[in-house]
C-alpha atoms as a PDB file:
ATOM      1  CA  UNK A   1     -22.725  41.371  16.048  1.00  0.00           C
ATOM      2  CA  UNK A   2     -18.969  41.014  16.478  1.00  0.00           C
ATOM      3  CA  UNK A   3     -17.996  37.150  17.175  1.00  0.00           C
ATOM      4  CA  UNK A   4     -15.310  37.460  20.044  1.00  0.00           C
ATOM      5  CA  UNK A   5     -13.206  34.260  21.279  1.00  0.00           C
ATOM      6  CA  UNK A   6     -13.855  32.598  24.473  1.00  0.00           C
ATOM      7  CA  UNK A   7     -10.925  31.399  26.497  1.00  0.00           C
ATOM      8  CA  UNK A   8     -10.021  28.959  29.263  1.00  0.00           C
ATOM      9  CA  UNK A   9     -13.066  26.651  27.734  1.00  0.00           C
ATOM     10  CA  UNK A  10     -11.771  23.360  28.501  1.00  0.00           C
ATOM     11  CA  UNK A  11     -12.757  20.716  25.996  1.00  0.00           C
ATOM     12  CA  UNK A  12     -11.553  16.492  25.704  1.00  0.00           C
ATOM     13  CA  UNK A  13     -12.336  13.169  28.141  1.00  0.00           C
ATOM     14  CA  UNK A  14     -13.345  14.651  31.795  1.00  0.00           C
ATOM     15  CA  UNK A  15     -13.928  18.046  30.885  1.00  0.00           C
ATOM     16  CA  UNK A  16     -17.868  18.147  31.140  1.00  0.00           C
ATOM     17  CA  UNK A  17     -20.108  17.041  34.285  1.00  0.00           C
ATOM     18  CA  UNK A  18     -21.073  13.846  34.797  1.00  0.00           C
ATOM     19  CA  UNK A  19     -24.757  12.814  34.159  1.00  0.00           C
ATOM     20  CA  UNK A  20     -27.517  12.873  36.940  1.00  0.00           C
ATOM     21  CA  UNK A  21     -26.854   8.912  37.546  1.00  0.00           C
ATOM     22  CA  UNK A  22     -22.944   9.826  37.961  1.00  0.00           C
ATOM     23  CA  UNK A  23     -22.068   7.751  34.705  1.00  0.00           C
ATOM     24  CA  UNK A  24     -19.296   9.318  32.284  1.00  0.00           C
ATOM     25  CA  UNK A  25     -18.216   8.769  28.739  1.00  0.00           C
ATOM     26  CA  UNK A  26     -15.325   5.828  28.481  1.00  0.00           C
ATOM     27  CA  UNK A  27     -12.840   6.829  26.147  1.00  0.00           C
ATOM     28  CA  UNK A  28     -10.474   4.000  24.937  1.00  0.00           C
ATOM     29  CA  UNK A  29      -7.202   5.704  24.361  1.00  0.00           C
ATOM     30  CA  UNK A  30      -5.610   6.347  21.092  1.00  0.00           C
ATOM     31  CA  UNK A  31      -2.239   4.904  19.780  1.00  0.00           C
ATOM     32  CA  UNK A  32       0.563   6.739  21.340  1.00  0.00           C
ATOM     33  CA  UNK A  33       3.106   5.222  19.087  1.00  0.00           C
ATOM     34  CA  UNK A  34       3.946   4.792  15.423  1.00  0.00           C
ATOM     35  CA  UNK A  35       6.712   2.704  13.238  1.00  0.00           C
ATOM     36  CA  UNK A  36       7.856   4.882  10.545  1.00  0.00           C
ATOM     37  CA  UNK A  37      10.816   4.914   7.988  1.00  0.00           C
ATOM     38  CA  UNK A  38      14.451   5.350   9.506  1.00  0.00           C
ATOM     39  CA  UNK A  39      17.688   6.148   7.032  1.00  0.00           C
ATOM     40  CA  UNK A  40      19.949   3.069   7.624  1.00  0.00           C
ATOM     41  CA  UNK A  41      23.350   3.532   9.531  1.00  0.00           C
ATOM     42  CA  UNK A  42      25.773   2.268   6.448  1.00  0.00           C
ATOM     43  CA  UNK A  43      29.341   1.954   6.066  1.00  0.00           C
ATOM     44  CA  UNK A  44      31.805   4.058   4.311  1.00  0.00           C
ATOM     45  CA  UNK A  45      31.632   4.280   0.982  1.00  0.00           C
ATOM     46  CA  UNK A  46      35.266   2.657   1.110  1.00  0.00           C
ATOM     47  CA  UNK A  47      33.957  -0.149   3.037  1.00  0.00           C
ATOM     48  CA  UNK A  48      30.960  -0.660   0.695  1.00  0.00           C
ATOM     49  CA  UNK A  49      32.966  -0.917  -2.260  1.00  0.00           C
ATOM     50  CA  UNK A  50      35.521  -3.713  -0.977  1.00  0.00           C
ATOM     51  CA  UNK A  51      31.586  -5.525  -0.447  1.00  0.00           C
ATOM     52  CA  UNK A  52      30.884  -5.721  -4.184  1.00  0.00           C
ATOM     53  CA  UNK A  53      29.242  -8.801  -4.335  1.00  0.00           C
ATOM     54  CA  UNK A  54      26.672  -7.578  -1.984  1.00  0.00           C
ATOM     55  CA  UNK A  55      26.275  -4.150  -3.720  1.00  0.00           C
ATOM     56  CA  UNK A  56      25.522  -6.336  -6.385  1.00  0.00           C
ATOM     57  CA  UNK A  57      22.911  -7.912  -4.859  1.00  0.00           C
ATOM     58  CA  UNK A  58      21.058  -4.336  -3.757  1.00  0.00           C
ATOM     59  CA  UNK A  59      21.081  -3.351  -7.226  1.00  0.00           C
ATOM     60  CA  UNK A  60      19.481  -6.466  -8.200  1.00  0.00           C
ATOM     61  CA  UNK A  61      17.028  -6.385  -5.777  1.00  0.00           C
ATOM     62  CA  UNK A  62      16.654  -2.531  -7.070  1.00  0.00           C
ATOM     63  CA  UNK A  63      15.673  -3.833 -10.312  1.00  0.00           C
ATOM     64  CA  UNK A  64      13.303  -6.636  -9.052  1.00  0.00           C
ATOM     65  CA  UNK A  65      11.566  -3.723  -7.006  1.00  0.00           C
ATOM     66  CA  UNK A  66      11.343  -1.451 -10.355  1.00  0.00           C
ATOM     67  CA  UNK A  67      10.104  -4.570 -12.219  1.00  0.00           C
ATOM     68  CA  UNK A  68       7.760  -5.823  -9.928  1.00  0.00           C
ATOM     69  CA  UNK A  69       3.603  -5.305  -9.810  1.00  0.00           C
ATOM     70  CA  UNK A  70       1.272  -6.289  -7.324  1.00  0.00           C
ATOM     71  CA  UNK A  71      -0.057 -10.023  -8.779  1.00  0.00           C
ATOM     72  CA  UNK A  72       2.868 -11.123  -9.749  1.00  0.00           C
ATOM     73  CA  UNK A  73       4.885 -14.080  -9.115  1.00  0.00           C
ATOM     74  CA  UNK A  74       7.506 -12.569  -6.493  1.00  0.00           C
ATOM     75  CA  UNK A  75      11.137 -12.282  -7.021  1.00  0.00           C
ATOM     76  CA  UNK A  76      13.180 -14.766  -5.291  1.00  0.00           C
ATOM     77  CA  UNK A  77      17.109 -14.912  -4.480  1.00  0.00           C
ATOM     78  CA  UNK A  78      18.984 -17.072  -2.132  1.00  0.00           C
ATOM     79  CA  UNK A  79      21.770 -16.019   0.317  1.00  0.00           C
ATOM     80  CA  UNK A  80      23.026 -18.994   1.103  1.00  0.00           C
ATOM     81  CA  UNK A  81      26.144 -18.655  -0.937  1.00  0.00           C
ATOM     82  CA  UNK A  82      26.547 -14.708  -0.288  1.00  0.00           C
ATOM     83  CA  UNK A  83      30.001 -14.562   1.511  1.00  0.00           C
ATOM     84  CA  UNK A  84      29.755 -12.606   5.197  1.00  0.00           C
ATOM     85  CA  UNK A  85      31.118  -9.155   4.627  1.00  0.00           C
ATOM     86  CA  UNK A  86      28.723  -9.058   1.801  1.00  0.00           C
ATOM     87  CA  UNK A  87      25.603 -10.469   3.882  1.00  0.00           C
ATOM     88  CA  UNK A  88      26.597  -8.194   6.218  1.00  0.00           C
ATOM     89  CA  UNK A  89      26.578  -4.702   4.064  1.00  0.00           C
ATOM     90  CA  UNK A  90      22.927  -6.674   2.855  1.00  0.00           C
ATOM     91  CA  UNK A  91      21.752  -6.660   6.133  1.00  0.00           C
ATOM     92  CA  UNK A  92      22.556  -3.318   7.128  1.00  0.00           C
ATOM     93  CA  UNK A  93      20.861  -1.693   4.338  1.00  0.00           C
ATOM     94  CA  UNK A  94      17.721  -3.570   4.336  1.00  0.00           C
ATOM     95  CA  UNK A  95      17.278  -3.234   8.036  1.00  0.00           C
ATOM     96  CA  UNK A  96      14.294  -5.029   9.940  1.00  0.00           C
ATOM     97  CA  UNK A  97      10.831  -3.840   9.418  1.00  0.00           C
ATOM     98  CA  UNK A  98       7.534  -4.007  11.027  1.00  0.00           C
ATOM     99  CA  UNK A  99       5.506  -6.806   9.718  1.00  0.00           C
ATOM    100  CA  UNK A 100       7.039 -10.583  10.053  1.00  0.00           C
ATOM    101  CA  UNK A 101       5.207 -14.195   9.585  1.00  0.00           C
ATOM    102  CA  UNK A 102       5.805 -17.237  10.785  1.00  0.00           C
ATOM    103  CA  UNK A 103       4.592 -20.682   9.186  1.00  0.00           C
ATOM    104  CA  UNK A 104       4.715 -23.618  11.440  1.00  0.00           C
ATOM    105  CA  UNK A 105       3.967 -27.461  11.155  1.00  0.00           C
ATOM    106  CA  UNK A 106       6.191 -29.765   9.133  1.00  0.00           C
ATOM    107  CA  UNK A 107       8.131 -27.084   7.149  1.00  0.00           C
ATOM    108  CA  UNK A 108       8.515 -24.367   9.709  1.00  0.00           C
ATOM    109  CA  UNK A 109       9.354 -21.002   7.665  1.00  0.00           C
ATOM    110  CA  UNK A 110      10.021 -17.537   9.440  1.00  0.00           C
ATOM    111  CA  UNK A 111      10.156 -14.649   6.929  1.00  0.00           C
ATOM    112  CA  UNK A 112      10.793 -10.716   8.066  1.00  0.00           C
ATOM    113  CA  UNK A 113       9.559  -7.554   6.800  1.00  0.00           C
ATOM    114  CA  UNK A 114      12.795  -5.239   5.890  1.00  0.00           C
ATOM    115  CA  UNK A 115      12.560  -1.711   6.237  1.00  0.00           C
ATOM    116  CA  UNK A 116      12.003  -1.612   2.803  1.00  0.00           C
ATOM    117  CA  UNK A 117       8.238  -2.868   2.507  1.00  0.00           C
ATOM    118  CA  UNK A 118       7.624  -5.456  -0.323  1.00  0.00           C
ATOM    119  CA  UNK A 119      11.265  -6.608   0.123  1.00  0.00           C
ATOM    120  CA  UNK A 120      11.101  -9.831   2.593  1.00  0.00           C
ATOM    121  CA  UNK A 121      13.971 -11.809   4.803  1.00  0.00           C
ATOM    122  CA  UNK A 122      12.538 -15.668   4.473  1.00  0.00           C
ATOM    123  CA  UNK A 123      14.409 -18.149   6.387  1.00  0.00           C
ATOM    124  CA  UNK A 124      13.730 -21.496   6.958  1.00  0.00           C
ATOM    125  CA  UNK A 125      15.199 -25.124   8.641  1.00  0.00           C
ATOM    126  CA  UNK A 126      18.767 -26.203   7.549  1.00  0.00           C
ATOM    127  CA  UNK A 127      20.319 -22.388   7.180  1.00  0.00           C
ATOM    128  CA  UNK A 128      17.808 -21.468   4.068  1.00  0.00           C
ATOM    129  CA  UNK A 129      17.751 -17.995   3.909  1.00  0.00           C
ATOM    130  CA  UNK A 130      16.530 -16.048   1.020  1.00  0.00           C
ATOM    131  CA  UNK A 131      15.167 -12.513   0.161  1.00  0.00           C
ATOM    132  CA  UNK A 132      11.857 -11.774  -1.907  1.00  0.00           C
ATOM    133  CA  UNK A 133      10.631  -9.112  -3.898  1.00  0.00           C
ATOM    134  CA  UNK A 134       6.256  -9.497  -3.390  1.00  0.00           C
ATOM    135  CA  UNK A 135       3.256  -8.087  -1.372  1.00  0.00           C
ATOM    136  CA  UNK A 136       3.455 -11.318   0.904  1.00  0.00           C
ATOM    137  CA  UNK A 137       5.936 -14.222   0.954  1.00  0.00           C
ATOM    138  CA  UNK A 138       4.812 -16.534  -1.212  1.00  0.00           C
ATOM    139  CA  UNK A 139       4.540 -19.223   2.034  1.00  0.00           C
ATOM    140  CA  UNK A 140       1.583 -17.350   3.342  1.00  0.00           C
ATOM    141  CA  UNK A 141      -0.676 -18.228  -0.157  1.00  0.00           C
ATOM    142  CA  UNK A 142       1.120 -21.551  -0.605  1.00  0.00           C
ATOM    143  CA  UNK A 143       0.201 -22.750   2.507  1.00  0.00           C
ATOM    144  CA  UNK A 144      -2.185 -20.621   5.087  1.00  0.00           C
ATOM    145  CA  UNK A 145      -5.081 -22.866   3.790  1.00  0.00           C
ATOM    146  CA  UNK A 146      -3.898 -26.696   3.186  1.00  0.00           C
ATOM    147  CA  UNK A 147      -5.514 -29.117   4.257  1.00  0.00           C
ATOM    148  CA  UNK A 148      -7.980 -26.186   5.593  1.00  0.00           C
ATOM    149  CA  UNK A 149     -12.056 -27.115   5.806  1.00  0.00           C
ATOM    150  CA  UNK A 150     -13.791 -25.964   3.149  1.00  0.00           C
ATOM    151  CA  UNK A 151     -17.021 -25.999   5.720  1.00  0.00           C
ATOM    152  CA  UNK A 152     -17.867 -25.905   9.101  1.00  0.00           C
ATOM    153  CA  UNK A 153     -20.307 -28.740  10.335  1.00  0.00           C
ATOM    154  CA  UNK A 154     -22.993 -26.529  12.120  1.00  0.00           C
ATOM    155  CA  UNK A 155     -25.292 -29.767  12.984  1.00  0.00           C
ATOM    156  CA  UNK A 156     -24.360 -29.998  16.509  1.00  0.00           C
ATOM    157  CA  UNK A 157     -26.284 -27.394  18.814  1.00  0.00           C
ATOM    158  CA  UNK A 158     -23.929 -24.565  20.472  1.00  0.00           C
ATOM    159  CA  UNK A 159     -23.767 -24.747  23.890  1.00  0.00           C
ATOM    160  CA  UNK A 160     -25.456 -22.326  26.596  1.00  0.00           C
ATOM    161  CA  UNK A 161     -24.588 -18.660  26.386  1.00  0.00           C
ATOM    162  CA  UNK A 162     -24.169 -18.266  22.659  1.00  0.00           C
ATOM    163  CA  UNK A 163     -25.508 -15.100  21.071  1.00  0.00           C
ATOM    164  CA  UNK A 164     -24.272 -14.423  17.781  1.00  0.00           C
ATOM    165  CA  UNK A 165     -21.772 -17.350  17.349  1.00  0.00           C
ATOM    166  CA  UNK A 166     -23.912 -19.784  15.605  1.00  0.00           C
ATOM    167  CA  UNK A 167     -25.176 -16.889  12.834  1.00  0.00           C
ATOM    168  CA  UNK A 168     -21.736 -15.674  12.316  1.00  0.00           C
ATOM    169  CA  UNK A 169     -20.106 -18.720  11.803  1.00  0.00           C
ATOM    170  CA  UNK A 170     -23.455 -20.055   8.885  1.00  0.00           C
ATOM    171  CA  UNK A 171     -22.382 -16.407   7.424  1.00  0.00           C
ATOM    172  CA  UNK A 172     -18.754 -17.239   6.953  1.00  0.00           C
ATOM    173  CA  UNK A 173     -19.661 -21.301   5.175  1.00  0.00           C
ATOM    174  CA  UNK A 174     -22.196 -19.227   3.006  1.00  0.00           C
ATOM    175  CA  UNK A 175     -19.041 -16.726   2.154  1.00  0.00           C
ATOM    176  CA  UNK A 176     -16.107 -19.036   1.386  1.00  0.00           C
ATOM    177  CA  UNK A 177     -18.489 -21.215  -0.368  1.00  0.00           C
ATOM    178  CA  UNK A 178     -18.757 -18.718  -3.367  1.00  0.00           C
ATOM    179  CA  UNK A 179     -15.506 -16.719  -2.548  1.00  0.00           C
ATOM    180  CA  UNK A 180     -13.646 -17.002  -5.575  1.00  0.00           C
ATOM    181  CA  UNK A 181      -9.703 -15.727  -6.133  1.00  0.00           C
ATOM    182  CA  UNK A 182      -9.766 -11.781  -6.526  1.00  0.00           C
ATOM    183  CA  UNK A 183     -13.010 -10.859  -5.052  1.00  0.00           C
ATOM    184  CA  UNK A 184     -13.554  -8.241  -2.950  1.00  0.00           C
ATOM    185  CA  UNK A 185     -13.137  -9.478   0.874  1.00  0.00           C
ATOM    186  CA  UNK A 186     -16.214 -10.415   3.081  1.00  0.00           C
ATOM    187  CA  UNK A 187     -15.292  -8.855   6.531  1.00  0.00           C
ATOM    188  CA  UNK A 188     -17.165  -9.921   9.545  1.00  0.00           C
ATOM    189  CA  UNK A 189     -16.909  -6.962  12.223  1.00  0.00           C
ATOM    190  CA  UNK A 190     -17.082  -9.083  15.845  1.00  0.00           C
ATOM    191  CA  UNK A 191     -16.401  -5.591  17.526  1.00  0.00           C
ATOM    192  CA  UNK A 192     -19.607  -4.271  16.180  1.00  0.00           C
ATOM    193  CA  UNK A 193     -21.536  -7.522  17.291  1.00  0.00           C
ATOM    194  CA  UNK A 194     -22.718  -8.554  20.844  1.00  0.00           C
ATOM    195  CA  UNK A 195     -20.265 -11.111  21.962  1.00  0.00           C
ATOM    196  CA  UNK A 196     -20.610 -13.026  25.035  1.00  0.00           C
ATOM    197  CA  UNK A 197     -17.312 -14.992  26.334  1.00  0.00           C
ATOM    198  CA  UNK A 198     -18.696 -17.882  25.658  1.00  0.00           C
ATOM    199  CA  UNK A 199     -19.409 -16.281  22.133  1.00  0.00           C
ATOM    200  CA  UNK A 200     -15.605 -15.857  21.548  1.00  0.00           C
ATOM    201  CA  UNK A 201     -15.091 -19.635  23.287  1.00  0.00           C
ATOM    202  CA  UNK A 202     -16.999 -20.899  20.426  1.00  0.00           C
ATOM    203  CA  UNK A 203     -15.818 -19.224  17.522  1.00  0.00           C
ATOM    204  CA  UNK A 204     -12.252 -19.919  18.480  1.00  0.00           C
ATOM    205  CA  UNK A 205     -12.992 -23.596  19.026  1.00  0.00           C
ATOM    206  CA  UNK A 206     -14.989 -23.876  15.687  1.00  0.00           C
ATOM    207  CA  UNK A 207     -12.773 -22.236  13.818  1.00  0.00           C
ATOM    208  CA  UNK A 208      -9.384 -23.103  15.183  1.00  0.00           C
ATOM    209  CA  UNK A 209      -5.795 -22.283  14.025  1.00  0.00           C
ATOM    210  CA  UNK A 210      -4.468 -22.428  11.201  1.00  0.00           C
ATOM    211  CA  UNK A 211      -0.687 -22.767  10.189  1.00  0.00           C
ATOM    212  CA  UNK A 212       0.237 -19.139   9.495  1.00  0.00           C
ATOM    213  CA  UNK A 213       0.655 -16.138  11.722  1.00  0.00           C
ATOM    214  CA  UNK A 214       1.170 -12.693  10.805  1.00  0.00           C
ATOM    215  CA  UNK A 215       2.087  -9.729  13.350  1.00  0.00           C
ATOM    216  CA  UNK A 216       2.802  -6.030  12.182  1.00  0.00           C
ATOM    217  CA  UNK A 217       3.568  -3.400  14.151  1.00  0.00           C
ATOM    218  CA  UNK A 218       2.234   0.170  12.988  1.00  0.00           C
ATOM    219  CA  UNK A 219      -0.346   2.118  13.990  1.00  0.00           C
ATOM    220  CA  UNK A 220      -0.416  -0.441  17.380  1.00  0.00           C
ATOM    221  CA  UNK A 221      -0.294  -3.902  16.646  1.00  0.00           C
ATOM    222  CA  UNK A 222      -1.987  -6.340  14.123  1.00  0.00           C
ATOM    223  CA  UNK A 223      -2.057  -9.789  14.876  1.00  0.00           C
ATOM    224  CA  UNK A 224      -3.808 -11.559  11.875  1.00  0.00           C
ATOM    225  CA  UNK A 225      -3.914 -15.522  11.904  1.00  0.00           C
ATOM    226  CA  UNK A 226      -5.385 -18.256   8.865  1.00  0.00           C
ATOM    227  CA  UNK A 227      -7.795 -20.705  10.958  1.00  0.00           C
ATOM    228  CA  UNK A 228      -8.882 -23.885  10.104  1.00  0.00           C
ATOM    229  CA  UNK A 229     -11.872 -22.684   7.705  1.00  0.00           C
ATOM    230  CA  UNK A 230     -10.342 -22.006   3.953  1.00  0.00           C
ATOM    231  CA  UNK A 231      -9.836 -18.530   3.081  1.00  0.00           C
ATOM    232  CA  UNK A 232     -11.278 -17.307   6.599  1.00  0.00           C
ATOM    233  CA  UNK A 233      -8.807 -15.233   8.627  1.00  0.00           C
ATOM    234  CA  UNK A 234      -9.051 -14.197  12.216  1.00  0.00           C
ATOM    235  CA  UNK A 235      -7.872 -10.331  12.489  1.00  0.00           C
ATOM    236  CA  UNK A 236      -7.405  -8.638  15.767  1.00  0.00           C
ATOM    237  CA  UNK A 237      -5.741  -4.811  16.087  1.00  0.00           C
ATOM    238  CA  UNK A 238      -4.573  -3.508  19.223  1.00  0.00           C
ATOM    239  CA  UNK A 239      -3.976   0.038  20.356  1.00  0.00           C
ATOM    240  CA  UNK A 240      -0.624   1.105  22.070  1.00  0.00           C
ATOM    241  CA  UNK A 241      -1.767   0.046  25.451  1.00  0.00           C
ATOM    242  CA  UNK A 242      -2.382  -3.451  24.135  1.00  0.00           C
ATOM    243  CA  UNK A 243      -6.290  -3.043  24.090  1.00  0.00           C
ATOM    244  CA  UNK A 244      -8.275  -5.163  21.599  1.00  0.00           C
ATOM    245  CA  UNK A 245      -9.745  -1.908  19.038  1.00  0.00           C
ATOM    246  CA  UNK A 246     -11.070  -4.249  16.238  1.00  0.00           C
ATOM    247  CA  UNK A 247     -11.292  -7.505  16.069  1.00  0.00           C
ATOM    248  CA  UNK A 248     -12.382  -9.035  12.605  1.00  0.00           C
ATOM    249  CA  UNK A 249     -13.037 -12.187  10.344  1.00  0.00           C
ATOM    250  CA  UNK A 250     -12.029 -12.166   7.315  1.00  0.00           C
ATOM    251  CA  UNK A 251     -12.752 -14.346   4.005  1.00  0.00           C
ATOM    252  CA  UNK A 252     -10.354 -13.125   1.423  1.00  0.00           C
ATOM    253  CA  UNK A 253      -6.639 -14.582   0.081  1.00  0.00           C
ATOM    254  CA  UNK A 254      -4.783 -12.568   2.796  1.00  0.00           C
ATOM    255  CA  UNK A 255      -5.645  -9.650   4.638  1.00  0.00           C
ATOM    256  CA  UNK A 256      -5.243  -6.269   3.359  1.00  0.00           C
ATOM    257  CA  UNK A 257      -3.621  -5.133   6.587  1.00  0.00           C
ATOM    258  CA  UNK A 258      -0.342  -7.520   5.789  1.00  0.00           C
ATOM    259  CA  UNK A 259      -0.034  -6.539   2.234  1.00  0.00           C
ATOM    260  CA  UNK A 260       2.736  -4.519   0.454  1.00  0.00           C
ATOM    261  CA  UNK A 261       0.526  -2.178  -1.503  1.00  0.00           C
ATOM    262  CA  UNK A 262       2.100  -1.004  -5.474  1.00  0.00           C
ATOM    263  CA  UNK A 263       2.750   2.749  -3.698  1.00  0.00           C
ATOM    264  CA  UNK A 264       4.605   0.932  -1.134  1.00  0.00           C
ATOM    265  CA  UNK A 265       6.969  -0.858  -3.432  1.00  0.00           C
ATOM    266  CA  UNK A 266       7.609   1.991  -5.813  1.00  0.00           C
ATOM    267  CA  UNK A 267       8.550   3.806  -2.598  1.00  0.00           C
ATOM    268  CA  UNK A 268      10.810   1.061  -1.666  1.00  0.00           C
ATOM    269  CA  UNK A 269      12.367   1.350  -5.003  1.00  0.00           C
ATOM    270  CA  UNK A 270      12.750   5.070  -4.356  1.00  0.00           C
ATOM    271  CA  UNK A 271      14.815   4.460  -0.933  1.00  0.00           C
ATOM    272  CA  UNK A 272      16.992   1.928  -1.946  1.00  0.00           C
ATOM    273  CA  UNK A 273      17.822   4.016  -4.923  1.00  0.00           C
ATOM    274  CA  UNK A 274      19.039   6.190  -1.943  1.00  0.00           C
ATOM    275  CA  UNK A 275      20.706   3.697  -0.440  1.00  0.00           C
ATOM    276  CA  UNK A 276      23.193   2.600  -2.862  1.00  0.00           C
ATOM    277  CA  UNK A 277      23.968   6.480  -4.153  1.00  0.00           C
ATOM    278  CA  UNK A 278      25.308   6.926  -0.530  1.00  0.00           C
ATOM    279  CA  UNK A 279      27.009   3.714  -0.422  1.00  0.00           C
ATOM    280  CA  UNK A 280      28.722   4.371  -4.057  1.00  0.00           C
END
């Protein structure tokens, strides 16, 4: 037999009848939008060159990029002293990029993604501004976890309506307790669980927040925050329309979804190669 096409079938969300009862399938709809790589607007070349101390500074953090593998210490250089023109040719080539952190409490730190991932804007209190070559500012391992629990007290009872709460918070003590530095993560899926509010009540109060929040903006939004239990992270991704899609705890050093990956700094390297060809 010859196969022959069939036409005008239509196919997707609210294209087939509903069922006997009158209940339909509930789609949650997909991410609309994503951040990806834009060219820089930069100056003439002219322009650029009268800049030369902060040409100089691009090809340094160039070589830091080249140099650099995922583990090690980062890079570090500070601003302060950079002159404005030159800050300002800096800032237009490195651009603003999608994943920023912000470290509160005593020392209050802020540090910025540029659009070159791996390469980070930190700044801090009295005009401390500094750039770093590294998968994550080294804040967010210096201090997402001091002074952090290293377990939960479970000897109270959980009050009415908990579920799962009481199971999932024994399996994250029993975690951290033998996490060690470089093992693979231990990810608790919540979306995949039965939660009741007063699941999510609990869990928040147990667990708390700690001083280190981390938001990135791809594929939707990320918002991934250290709580108060060591090495445990609270991990929540959104869709487009702001809809909770996963929502995760994690015991690792830092999430996988905020890191620079080796790929991502070699292609870093590759673009602000780019750069400074059209700006020389």
């Amino acid at each position: 037999m010859t196969p022959f096409p069939i036409f005008g079938l239509p196919v997707g969300p609210g294209s087939q009848p509903a069922e006997s009862d009158g209940t339909e399938l509930d789609y949650l709809p997909m991410p609309q939008g994503m951040a990806t790589y834009r060219a820089p607007l930069l100056p003439e070349t002219e322009e650029a060159l009268a800049r030369p101390a902060g040409l100089d500074l691009l090809a340094r953090i160039l070589d830091a990029l080249r140099a650099y593998r995922v583990g090690d210490a980062p890079w570090e250089l500070d601003l302060v002293e950079l002159a404005a023109p030159d800050l300002d040719l800096v800032d237009q080539a490195l651009g603003e990029g999608e994943v920023s952190v912000r470290l509160a409490g005593t020392q209050e730190l802020r540090a910025q993604e540029t659009r070159l991932a791996g390469v980070w804007r930190v700044r801090g209190a009295r005009g401390r501004d500094r750039i770093e070559v590294s998968d994550i500012p080294r804040m967010v391992r210096a201090a997402a976890f001091t002074g952090a629990a290293t377990q939960l007290d479970l000897s109270s009872p959980p009050p009415a309506g908990i579920m799962n709460a009481r199971s999932v918070l024994a399996e994250l003590n029993a975690q951290v307790s033998r996490w060690t530095q470089g093992d693979a993560p231990h990810i608790v899926n919540l979306t995949l669980l039965p939660q009741s509010p007063e699941d999510l009540a609990y869990l928040n109060e147990r667990l708390g927040s700690g001083p280190v929040t981390i938001l990135s903006r791809g594929y939707g939004n990320c918002r991934i925050d250290s709580t108060s239990l060591s090495s445990c992270w609270w991990v929540r991704h959104f869709n487009a329309d702001e809809r909770l899609i996963l929502n995760t705890l994690e015991v690792v050093d830092v999430p996988a979804a905020a890191l620079a990956a080796q790929e991502d700094i070699e292609d870093s390297a590759g673009r602000l190669h780019e750069i400074l060809d059209a700006l020389r």
